[in-house]
N, C-alpha and C. Protein backbone atom coordinates (compact mmCIF):
# COMPACT_ATOMS: atom_id res chain seq x y z
N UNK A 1 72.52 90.89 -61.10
CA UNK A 1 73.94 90.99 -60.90
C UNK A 1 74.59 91.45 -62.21
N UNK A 2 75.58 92.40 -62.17
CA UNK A 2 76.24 93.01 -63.66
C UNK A 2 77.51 92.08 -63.88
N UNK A 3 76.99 91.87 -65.28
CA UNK A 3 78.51 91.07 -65.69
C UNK A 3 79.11 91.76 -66.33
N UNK A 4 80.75 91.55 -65.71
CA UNK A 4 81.95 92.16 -65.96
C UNK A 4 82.66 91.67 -67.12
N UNK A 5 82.36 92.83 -68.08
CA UNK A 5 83.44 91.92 -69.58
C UNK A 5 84.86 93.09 -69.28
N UNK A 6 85.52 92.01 -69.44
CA UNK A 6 87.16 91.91 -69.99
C UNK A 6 87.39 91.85 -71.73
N UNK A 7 88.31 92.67 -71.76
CA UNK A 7 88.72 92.55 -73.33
C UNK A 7 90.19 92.37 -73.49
N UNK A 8 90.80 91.58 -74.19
CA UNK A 8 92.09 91.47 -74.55
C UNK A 8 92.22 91.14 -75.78
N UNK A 9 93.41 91.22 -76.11
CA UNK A 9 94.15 90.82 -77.28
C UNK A 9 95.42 90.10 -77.53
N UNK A 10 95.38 89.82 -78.36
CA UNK A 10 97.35 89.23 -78.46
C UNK A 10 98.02 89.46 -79.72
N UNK A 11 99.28 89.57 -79.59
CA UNK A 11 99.64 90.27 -80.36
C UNK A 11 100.95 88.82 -81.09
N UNK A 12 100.24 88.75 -82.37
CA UNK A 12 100.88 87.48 -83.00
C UNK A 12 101.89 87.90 -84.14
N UNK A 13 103.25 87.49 -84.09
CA UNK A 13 104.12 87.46 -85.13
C UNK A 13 103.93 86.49 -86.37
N UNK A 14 104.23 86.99 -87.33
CA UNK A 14 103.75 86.23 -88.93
C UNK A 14 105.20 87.07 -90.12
N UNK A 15 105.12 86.60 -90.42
CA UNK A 15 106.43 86.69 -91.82
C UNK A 15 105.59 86.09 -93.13
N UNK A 16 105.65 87.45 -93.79
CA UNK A 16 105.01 87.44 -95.06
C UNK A 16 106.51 87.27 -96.12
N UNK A 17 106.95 86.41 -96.55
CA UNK A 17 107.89 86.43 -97.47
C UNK A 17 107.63 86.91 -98.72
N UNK A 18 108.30 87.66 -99.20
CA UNK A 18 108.10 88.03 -100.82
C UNK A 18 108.08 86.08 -101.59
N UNK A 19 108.99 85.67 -101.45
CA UNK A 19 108.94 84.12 -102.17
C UNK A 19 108.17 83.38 -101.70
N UNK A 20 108.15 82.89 -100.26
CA UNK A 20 107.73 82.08 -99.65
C UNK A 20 106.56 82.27 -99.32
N UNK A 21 105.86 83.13 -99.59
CA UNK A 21 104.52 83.50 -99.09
C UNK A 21 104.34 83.67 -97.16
N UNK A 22 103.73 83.00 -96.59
CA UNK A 22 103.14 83.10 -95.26
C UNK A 22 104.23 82.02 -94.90
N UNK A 23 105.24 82.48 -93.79
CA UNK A 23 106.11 81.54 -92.98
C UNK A 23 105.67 81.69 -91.46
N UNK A 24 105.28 79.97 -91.46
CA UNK A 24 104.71 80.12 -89.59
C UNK A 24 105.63 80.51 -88.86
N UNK A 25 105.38 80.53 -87.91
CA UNK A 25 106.11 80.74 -86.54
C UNK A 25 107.36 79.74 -86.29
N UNK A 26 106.57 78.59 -85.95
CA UNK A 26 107.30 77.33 -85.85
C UNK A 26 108.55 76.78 -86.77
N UNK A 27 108.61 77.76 -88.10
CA UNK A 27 109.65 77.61 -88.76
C UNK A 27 110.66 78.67 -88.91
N UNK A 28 110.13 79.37 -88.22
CA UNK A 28 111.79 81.01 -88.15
C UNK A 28 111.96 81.48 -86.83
N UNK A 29 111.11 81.21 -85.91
CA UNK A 29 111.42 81.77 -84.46
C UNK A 29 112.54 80.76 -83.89
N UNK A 30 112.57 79.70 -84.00
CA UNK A 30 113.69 78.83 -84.03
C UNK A 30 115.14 79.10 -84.29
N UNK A 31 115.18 79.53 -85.77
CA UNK A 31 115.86 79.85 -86.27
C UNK A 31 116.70 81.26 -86.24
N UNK A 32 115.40 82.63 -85.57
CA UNK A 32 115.69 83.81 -85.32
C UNK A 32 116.39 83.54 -83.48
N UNK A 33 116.21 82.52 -82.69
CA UNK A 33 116.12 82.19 -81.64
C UNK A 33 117.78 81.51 -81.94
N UNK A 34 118.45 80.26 -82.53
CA UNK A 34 120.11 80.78 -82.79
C UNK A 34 120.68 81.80 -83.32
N UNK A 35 120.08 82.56 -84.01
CA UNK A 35 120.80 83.33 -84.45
C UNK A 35 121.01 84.48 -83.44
N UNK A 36 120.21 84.62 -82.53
CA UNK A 36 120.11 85.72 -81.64
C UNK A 36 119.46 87.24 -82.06
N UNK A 37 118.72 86.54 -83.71
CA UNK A 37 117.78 87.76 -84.07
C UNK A 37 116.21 88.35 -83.14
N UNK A 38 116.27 86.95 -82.46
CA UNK A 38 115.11 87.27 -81.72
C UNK A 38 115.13 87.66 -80.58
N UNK A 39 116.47 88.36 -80.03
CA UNK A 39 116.18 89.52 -79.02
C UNK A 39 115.31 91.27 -79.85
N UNK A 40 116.34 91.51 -80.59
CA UNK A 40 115.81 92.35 -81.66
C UNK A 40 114.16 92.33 -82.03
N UNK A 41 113.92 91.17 -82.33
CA UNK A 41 112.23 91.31 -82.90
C UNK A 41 111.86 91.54 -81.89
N UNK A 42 112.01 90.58 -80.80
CA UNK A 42 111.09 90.15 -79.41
C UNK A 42 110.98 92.12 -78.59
N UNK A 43 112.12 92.75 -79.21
CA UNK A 43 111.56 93.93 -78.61
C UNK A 43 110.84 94.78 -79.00
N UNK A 44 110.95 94.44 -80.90
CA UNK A 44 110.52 95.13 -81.93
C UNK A 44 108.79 94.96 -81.30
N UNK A 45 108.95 93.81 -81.22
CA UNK A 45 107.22 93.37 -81.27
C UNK A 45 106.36 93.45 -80.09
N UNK A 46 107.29 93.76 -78.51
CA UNK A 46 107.29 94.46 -77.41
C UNK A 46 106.36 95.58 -77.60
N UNK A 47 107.36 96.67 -77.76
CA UNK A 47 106.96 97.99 -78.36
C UNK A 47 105.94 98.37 -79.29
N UNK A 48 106.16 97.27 -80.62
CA UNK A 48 105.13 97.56 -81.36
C UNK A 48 103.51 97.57 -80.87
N UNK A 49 103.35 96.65 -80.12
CA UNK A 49 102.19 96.07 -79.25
C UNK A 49 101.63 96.90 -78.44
N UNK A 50 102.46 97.44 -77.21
CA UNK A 50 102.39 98.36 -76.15
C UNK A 50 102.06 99.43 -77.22
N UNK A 51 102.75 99.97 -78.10
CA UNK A 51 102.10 101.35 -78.80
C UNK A 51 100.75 101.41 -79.51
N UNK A 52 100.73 100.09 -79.85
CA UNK A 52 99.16 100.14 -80.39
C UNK A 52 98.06 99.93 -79.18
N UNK A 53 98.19 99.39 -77.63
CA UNK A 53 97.97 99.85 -77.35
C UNK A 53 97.36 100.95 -76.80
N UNK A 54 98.60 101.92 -76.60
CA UNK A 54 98.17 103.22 -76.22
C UNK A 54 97.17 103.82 -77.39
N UNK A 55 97.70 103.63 -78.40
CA UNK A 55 96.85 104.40 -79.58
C UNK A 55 95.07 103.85 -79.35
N UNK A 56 95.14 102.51 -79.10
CA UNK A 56 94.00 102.44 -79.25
C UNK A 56 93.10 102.92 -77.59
N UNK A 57 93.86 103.18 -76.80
CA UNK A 57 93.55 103.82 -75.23
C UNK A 57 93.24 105.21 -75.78
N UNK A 58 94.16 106.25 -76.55
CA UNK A 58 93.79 107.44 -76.83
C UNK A 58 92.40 107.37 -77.85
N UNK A 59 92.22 106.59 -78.49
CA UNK A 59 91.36 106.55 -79.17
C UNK A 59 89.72 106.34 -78.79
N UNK A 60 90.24 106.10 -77.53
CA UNK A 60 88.59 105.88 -76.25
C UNK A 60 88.11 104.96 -76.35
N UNK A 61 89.02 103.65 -77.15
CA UNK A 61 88.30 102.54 -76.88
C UNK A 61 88.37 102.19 -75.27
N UNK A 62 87.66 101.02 -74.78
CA UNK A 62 87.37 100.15 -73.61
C UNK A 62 89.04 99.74 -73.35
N UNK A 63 89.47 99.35 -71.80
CA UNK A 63 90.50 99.43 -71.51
C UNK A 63 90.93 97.81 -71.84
N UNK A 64 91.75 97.26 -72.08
CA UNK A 64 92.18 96.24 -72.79
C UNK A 64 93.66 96.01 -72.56
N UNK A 65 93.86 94.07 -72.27
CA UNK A 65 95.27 94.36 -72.15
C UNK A 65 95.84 93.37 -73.16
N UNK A 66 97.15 93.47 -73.49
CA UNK A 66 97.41 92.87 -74.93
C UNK A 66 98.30 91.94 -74.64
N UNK A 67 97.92 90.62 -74.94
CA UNK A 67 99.57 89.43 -74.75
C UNK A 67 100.44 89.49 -75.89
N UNK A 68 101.70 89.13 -75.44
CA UNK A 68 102.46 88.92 -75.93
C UNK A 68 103.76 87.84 -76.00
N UNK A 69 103.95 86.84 -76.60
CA UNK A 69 104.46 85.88 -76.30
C UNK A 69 106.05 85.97 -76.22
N UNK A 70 106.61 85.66 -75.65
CA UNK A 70 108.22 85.97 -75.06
C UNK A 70 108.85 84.45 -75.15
N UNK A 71 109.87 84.91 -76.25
CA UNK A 71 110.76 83.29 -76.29
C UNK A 71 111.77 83.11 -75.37
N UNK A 72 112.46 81.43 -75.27
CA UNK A 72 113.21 81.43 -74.00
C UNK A 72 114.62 82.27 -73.81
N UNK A 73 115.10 82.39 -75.62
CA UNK A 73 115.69 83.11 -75.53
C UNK A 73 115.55 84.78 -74.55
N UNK A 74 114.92 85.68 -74.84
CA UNK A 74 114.37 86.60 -74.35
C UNK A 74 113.95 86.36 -73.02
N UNK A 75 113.49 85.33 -71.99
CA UNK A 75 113.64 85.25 -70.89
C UNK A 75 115.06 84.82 -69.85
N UNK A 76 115.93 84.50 -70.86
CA UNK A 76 117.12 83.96 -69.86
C UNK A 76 117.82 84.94 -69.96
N UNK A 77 117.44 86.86 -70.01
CA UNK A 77 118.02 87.42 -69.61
C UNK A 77 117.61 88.23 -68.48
N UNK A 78 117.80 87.44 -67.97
CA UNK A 78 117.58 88.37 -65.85
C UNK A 78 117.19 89.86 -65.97
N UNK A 79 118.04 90.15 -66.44
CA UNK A 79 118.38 91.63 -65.80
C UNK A 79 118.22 92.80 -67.32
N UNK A 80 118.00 92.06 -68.45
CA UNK A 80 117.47 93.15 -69.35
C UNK A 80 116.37 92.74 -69.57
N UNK A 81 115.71 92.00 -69.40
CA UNK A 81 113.82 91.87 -69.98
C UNK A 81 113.20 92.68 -68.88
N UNK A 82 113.37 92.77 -67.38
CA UNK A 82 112.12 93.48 -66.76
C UNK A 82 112.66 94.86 -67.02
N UNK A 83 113.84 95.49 -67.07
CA UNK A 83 114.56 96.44 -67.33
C UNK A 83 113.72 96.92 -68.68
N UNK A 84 113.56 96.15 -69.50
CA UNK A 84 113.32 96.56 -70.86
C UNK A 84 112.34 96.34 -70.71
N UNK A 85 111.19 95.98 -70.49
CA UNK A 85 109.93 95.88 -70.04
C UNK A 85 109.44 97.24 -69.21
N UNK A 86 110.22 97.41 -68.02
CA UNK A 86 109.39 99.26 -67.46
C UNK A 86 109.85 100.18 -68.48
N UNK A 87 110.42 100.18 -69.25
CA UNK A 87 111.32 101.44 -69.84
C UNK A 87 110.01 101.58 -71.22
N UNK A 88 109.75 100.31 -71.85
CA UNK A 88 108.35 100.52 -72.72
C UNK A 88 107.56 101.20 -72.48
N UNK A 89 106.95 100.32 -71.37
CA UNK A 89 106.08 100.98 -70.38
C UNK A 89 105.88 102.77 -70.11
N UNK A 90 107.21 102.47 -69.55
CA UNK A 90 107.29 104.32 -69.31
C UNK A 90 107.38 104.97 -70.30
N UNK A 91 107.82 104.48 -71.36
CA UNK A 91 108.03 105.51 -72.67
C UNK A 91 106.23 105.58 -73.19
N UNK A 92 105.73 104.47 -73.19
CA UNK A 92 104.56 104.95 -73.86
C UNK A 92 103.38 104.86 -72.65
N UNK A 93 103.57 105.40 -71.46
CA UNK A 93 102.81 106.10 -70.19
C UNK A 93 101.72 104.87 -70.51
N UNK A 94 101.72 103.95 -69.93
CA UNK A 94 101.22 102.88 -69.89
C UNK A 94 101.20 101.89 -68.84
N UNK A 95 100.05 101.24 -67.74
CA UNK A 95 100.54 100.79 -66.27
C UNK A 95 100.87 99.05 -67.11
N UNK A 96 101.52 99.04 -66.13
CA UNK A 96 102.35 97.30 -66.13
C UNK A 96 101.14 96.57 -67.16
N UNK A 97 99.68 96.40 -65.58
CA UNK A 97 99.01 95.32 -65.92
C UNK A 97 97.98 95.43 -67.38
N UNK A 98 98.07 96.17 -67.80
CA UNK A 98 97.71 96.00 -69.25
C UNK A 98 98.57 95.09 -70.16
N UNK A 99 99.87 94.39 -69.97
CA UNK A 99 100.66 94.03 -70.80
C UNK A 99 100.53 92.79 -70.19
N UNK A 100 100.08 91.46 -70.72
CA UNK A 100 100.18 89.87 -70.55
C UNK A 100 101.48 89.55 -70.95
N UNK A 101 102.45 88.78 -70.18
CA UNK A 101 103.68 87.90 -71.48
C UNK A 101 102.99 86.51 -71.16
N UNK A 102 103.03 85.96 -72.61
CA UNK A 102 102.74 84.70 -72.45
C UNK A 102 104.19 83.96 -72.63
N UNK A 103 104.35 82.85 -71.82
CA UNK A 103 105.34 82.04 -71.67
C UNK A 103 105.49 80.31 -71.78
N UNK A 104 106.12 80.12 -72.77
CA UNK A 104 105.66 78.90 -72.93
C UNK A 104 106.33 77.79 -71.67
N UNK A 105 105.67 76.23 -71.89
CA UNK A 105 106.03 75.69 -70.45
C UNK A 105 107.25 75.14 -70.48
N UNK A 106 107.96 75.54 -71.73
CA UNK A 106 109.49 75.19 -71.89
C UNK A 106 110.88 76.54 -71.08
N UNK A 107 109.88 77.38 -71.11
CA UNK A 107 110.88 78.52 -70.22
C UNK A 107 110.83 78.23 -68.86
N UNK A 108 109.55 77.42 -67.87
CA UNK A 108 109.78 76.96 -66.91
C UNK A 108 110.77 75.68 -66.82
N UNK A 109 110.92 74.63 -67.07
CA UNK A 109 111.34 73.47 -67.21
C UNK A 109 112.65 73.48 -67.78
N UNK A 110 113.06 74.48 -68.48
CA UNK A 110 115.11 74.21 -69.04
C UNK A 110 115.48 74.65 -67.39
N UNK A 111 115.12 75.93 -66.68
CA UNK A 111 115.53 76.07 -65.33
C UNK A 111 114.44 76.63 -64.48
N UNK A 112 114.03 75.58 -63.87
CA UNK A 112 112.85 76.34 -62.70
C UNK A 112 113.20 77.48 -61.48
N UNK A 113 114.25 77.37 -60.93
CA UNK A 113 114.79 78.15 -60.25
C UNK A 113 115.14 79.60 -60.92
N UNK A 114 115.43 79.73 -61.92
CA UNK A 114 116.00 80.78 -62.52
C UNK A 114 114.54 81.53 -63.05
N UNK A 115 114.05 80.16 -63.51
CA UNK A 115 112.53 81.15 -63.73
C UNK A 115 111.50 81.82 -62.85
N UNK A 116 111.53 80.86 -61.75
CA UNK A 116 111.14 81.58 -60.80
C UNK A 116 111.48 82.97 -60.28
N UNK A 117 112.53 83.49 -60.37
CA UNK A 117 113.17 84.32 -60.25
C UNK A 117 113.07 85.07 -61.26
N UNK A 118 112.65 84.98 -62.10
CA UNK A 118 112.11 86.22 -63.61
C UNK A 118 110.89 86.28 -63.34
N UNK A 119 109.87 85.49 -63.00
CA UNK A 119 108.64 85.65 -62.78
C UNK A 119 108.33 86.53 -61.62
N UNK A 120 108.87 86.38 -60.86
CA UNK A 120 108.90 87.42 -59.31
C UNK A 120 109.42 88.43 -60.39
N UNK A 121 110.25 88.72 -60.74
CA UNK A 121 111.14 89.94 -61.25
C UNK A 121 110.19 90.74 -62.17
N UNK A 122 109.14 89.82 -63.07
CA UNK A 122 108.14 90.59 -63.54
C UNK A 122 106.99 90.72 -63.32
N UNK A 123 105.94 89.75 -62.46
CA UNK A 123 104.98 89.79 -61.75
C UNK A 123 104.98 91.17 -60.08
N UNK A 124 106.44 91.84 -59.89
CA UNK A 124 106.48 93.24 -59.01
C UNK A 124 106.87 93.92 -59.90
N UNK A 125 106.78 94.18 -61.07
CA UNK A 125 106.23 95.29 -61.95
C UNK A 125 105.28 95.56 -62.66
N UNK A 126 104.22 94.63 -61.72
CA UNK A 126 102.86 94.42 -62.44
C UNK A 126 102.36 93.56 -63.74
N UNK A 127 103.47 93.09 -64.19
CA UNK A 127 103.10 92.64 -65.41
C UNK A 127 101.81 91.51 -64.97
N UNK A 128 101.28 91.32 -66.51
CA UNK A 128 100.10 89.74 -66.30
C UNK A 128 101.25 88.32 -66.50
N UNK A 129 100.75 87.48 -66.39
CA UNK A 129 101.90 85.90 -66.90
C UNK A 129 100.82 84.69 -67.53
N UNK A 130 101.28 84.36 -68.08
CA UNK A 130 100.06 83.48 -68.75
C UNK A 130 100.86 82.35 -69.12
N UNK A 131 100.47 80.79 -69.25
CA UNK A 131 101.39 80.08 -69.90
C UNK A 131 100.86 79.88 -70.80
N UNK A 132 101.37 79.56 -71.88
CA UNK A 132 101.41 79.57 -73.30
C UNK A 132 101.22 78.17 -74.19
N UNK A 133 100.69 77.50 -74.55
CA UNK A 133 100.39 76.10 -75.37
C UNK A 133 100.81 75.25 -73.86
N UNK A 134 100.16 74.95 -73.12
CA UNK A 134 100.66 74.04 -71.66
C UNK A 134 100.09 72.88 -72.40
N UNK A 135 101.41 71.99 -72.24
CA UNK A 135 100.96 70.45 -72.75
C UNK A 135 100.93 70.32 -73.61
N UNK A 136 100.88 71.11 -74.78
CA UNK A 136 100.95 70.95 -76.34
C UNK A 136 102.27 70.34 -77.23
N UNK A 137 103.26 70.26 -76.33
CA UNK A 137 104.23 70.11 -76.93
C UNK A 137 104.60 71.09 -78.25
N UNK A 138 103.74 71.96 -78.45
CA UNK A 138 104.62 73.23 -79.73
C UNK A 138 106.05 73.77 -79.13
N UNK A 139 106.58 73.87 -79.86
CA UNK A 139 107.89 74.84 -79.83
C UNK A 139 107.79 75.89 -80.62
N UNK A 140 108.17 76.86 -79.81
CA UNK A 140 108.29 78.47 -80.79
C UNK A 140 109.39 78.96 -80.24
């Protein structure tokens, strides 16, 4: 019987400070998350992802799909994340299900109903869904 390998990746945010050296996650996504800087990254790092990606598809590696973790900020907007999600996509000729969002189990639980309703909204554009630290209690 042939076994079927899968390859993925994920695509992790890190902040190299000139002073501060290496700043985790857990201490600026928070912080980029009131300020409302982390619509901005969250697309920066969208895109950035999806393009490497493609580069590495033109490059003839094995087909591969890449996660990417999506804060709650960035999901409690209905109607610009799957919007902004095909438009990546289409810009860098790329199908849905290559792209994972991982979601942590705090974007289900502030509103289940509403999430449900983003998850349909991006699971019929093919996307993958993954949950993200389940049970861990992390915040990002």
């Amino acid at each position: 019987m042939p076994i079927s390998v899968c390859f993925g990746a994920e695509a992790l945010l890190r902040w190299q400070h000139p002073q501060l050296g290496m700043v985790e996650p857990a201490e600026f996504i928070p912080i980029a998350e009131e300020s409302g800087l982390i619509l901005p990254i969250g697309e920066w790092l969208l895109r950035t992802a999806v393009r490497q990606l493609r580069v590495w598809q033109q490059a003839g590696l094995p087909p591969i799909s890449v996660a990417v973790n999506v804060s709650v900020a960035q999901f409690r907007l209905p109607q610009l994340m799957p919007q902004l999600l095909a438009r990546i996509l289409d810009e860098e000729r790329l199908p849905a299900h290559c792209l994972e969002l991982e979601l942590t189990e705090r974007v289900a639980m502030e509103s289940p109903l509403t999430a449900i309703a983003m998850i349909d909204k991006l699971r019929a554009l093919g996307l993958r869904l993954a949950i993200d630290d389940f049970g861990s209690g992390i915040r990002r």
